[in-house]
N, C-alpha and C. Protein backbone atom coordinates (compact mmCIF):
# COMPACT_ATOMS: atom_id res chain seq x y z
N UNK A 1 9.14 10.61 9.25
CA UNK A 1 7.93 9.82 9.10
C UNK A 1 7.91 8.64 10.08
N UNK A 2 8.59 8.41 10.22
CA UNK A 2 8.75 6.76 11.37
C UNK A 2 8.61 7.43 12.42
N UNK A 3 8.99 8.32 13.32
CA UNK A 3 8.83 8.76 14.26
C UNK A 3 7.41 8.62 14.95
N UNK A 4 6.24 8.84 14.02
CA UNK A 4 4.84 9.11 14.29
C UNK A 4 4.73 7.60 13.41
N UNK A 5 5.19 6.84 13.04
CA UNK A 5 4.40 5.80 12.07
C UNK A 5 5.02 4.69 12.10
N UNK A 6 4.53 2.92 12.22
CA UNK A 6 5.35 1.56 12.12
C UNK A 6 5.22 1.55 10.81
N UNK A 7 6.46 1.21 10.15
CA UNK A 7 6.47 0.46 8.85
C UNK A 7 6.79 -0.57 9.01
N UNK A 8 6.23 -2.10 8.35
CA UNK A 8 6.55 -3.26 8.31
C UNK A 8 6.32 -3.73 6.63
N UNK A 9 7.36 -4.20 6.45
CA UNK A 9 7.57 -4.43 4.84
C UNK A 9 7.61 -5.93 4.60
N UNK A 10 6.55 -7.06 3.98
CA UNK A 10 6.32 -8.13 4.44
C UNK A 10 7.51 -9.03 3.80
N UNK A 11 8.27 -8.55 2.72
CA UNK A 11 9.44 -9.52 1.72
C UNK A 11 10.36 -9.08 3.30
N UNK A 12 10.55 -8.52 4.40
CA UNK A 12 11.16 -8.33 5.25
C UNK A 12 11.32 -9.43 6.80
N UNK A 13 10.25 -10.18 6.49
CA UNK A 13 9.76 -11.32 7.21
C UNK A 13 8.90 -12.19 6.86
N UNK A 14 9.73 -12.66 5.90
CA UNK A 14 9.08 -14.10 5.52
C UNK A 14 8.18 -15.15 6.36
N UNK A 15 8.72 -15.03 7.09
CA UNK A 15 7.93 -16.17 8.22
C UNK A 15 6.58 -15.65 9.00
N UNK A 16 6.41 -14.44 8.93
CA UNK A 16 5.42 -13.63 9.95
C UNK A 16 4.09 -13.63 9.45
N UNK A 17 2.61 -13.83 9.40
CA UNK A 17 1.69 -13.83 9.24
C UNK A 17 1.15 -12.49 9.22
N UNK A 18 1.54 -12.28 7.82
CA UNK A 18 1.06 -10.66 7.59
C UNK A 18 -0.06 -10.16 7.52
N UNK A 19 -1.39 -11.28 7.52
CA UNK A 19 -2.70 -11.56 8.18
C UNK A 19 -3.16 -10.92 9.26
N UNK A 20 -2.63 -11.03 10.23
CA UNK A 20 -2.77 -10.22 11.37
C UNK A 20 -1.98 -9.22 11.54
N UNK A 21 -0.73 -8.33 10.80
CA UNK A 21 -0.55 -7.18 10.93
C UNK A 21 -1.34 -6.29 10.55
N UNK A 22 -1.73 -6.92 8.93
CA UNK A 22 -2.68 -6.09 8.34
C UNK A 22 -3.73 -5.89 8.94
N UNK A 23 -4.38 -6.96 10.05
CA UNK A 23 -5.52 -6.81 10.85
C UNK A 23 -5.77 -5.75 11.48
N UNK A 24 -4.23 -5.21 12.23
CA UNK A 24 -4.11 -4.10 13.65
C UNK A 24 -3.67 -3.02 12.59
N UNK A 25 -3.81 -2.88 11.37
CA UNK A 25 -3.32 -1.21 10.73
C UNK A 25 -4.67 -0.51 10.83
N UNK A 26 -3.91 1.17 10.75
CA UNK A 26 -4.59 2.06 10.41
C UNK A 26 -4.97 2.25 8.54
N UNK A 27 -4.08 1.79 8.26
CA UNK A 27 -3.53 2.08 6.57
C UNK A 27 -2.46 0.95 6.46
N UNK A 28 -3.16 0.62 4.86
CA UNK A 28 -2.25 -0.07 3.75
C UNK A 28 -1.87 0.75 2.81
N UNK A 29 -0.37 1.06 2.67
CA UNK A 29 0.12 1.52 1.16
C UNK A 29 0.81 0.37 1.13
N UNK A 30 0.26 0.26 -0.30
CA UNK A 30 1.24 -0.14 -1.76
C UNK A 30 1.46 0.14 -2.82
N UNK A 31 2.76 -0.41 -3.44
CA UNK A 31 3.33 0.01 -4.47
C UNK A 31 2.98 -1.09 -5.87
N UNK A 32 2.11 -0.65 -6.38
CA UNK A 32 1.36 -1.27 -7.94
C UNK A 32 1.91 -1.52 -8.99
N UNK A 33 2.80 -1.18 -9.16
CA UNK A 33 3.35 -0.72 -10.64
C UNK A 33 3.47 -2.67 -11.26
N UNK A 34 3.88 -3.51 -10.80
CA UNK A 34 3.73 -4.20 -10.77
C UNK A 34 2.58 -5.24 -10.11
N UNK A 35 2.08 -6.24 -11.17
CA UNK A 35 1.13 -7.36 -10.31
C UNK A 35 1.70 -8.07 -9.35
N UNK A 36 1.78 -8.76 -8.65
CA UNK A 36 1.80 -9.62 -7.46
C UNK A 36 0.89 -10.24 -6.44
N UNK A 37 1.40 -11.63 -6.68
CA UNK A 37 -0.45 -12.65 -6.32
C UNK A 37 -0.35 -12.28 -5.25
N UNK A 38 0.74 -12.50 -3.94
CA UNK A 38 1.35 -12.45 -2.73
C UNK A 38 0.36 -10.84 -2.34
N UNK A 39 0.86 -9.65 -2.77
CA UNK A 39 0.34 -8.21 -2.65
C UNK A 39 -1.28 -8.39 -2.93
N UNK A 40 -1.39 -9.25 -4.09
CA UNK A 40 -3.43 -8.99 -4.28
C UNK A 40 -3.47 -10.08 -3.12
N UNK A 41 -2.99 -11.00 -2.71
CA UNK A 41 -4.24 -11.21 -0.88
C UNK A 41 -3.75 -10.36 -0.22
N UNK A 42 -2.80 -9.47 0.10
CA UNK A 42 -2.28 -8.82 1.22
C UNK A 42 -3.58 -8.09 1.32
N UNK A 43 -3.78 -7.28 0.10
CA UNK A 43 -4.76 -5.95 -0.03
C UNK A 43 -6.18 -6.71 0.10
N UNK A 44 -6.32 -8.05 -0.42
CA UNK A 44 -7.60 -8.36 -0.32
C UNK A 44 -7.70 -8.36 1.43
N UNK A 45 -7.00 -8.93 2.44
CA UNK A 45 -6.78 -8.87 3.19
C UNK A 45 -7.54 -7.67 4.08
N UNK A 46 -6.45 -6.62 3.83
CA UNK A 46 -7.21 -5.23 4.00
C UNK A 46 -8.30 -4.87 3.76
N UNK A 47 -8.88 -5.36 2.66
CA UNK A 47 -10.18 -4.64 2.12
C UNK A 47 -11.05 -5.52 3.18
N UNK A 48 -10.97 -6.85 3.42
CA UNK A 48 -11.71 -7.47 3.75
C UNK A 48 -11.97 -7.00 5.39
N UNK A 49 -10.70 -6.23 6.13
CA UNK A 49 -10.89 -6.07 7.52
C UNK A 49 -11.31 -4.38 7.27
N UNK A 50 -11.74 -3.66 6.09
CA UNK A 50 -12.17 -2.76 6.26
C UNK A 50 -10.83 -1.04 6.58
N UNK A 51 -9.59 -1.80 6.24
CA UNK A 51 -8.51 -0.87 6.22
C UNK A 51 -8.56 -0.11 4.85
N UNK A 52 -8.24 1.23 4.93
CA UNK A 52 -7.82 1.98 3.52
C UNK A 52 -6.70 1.45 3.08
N UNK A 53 -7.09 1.25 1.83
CA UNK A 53 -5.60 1.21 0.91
C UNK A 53 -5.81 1.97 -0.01
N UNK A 54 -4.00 3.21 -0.09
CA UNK A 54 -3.46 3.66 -1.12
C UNK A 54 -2.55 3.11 -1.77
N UNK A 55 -2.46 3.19 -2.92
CA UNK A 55 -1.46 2.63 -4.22
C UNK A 55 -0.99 3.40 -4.57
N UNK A 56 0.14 3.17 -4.75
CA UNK A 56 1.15 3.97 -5.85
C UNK A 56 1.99 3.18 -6.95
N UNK A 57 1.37 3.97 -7.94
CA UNK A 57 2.33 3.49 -9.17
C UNK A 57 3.48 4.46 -10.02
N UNK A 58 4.33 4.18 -11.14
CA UNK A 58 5.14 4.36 -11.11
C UNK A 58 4.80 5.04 -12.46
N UNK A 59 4.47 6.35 -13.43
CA UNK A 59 3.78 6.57 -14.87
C UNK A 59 4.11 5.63 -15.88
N UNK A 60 2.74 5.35 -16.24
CA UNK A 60 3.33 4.44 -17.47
C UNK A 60 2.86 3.24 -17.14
N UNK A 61 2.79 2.64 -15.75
CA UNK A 61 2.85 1.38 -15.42
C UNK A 61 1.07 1.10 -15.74
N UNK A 62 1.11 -0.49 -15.96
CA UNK A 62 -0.41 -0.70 -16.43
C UNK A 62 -0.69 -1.79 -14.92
N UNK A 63 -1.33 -1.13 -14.75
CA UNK A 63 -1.74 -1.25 -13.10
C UNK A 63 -2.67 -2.77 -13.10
N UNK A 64 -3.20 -3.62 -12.22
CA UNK A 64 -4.16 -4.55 -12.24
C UNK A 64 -5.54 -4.05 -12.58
N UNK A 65 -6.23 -3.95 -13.19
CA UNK A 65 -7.95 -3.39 -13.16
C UNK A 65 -8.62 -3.80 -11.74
N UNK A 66 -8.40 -5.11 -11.25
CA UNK A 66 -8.99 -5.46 -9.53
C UNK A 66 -8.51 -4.86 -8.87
N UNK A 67 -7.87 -3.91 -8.67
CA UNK A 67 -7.85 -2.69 -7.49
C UNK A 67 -8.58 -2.09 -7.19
N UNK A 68 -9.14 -1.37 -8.50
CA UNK A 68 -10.07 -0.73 -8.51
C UNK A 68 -11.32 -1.10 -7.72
N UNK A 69 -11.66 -2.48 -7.20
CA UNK A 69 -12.74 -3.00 -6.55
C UNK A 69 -12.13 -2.41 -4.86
N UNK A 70 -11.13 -2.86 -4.60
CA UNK A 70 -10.68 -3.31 -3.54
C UNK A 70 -9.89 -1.42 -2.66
N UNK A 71 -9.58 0.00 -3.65
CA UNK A 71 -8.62 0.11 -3.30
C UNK A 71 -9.34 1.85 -3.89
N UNK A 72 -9.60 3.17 -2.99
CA UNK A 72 -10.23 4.37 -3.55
C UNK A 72 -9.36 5.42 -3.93
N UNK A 73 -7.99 4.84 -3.75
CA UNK A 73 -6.86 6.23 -3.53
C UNK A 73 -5.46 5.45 -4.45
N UNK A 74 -5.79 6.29 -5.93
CA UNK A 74 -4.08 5.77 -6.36
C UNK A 74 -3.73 6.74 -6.82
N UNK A 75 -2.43 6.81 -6.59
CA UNK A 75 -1.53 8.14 -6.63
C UNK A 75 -0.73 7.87 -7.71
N UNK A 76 -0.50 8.29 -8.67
CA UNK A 76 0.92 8.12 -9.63
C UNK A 76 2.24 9.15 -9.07
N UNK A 77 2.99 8.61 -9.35
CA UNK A 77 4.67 9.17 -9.23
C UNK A 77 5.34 9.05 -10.40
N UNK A 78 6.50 10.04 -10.16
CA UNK A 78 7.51 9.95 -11.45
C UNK A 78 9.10 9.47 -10.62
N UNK A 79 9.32 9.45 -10.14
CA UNK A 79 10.64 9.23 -9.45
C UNK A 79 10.49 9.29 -8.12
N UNK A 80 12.20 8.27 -7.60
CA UNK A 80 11.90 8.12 -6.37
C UNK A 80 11.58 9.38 -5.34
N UNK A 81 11.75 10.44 -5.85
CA UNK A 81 12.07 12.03 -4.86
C UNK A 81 10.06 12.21 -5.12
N UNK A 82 9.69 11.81 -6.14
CA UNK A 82 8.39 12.48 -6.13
C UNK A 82 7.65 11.05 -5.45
N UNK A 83 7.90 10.23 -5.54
CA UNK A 83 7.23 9.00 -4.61
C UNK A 83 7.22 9.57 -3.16
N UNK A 84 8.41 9.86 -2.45
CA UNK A 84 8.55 9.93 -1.01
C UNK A 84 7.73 11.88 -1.06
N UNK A 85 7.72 12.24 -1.54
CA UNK A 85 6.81 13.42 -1.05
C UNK A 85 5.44 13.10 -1.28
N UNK A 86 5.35 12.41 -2.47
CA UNK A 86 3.76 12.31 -2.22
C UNK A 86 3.40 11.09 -1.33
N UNK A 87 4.26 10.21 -0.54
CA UNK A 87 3.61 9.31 0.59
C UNK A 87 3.84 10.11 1.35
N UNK A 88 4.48 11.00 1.53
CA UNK A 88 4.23 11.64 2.83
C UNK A 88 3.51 12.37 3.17
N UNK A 89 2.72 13.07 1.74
CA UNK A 89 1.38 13.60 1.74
C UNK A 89 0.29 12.42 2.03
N UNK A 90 0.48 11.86 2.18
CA UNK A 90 -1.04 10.71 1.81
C UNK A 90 -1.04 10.29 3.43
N UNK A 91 0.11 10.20 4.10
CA UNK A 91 0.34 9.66 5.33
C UNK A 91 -0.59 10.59 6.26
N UNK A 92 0.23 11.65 5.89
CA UNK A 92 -0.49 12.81 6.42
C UNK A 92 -1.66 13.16 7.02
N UNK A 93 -2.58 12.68 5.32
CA UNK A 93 -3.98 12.92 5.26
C UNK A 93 -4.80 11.70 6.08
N UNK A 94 -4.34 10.63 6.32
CA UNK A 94 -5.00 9.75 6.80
C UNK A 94 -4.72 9.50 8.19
N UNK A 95 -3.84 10.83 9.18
CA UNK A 95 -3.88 11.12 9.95
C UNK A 95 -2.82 9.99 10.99
């Protein structure tokens, strides 16, 4: 998957203005299962420059309801083996 794709993971660079990465993407995934104020501007972020975002959550997990404004594609998973096949389906699809 990296081969064809940049991943940048923002708890990975604290200091970097993830503002303008999110600016230059093709795609936002994230991982929902949990709220996080930090993640709802990231995505507002996105929504606001007009990027897709997919979500993934984890079964079971009680997701934010404001996604739903911001976000057309959420995927549930059951484990880490079924997480990484289905992002790699989703990657896929969004070319």
């Amino acid at each position: 998957m990296e081969k064809d794709h940049q991943f940048f993971f923002p708890h990975d660079a604290p200091t970097v203005n993830t503002r303008d990465i999110i600016k230059g993407t093709d795609l936002v995934i994230a991982e929902v299962s949990y709220p996080a104020t930090g993640q709802g501007i990231e995505l507002g972020w996105a929504n606001a420059f007009n990027i897709p975002i997919v979500c993934f959550y984890k079964k079971d997990s009680k997701i934010s309801n404001s996604l739903k404004f911001i976000a057309d594609n959420f995927i549930e998973y059951l484990d880490a083996k079924d997480l990484i096949t289905k992002l790699e389906f989703a990657i896929k699809s969004y070319g």
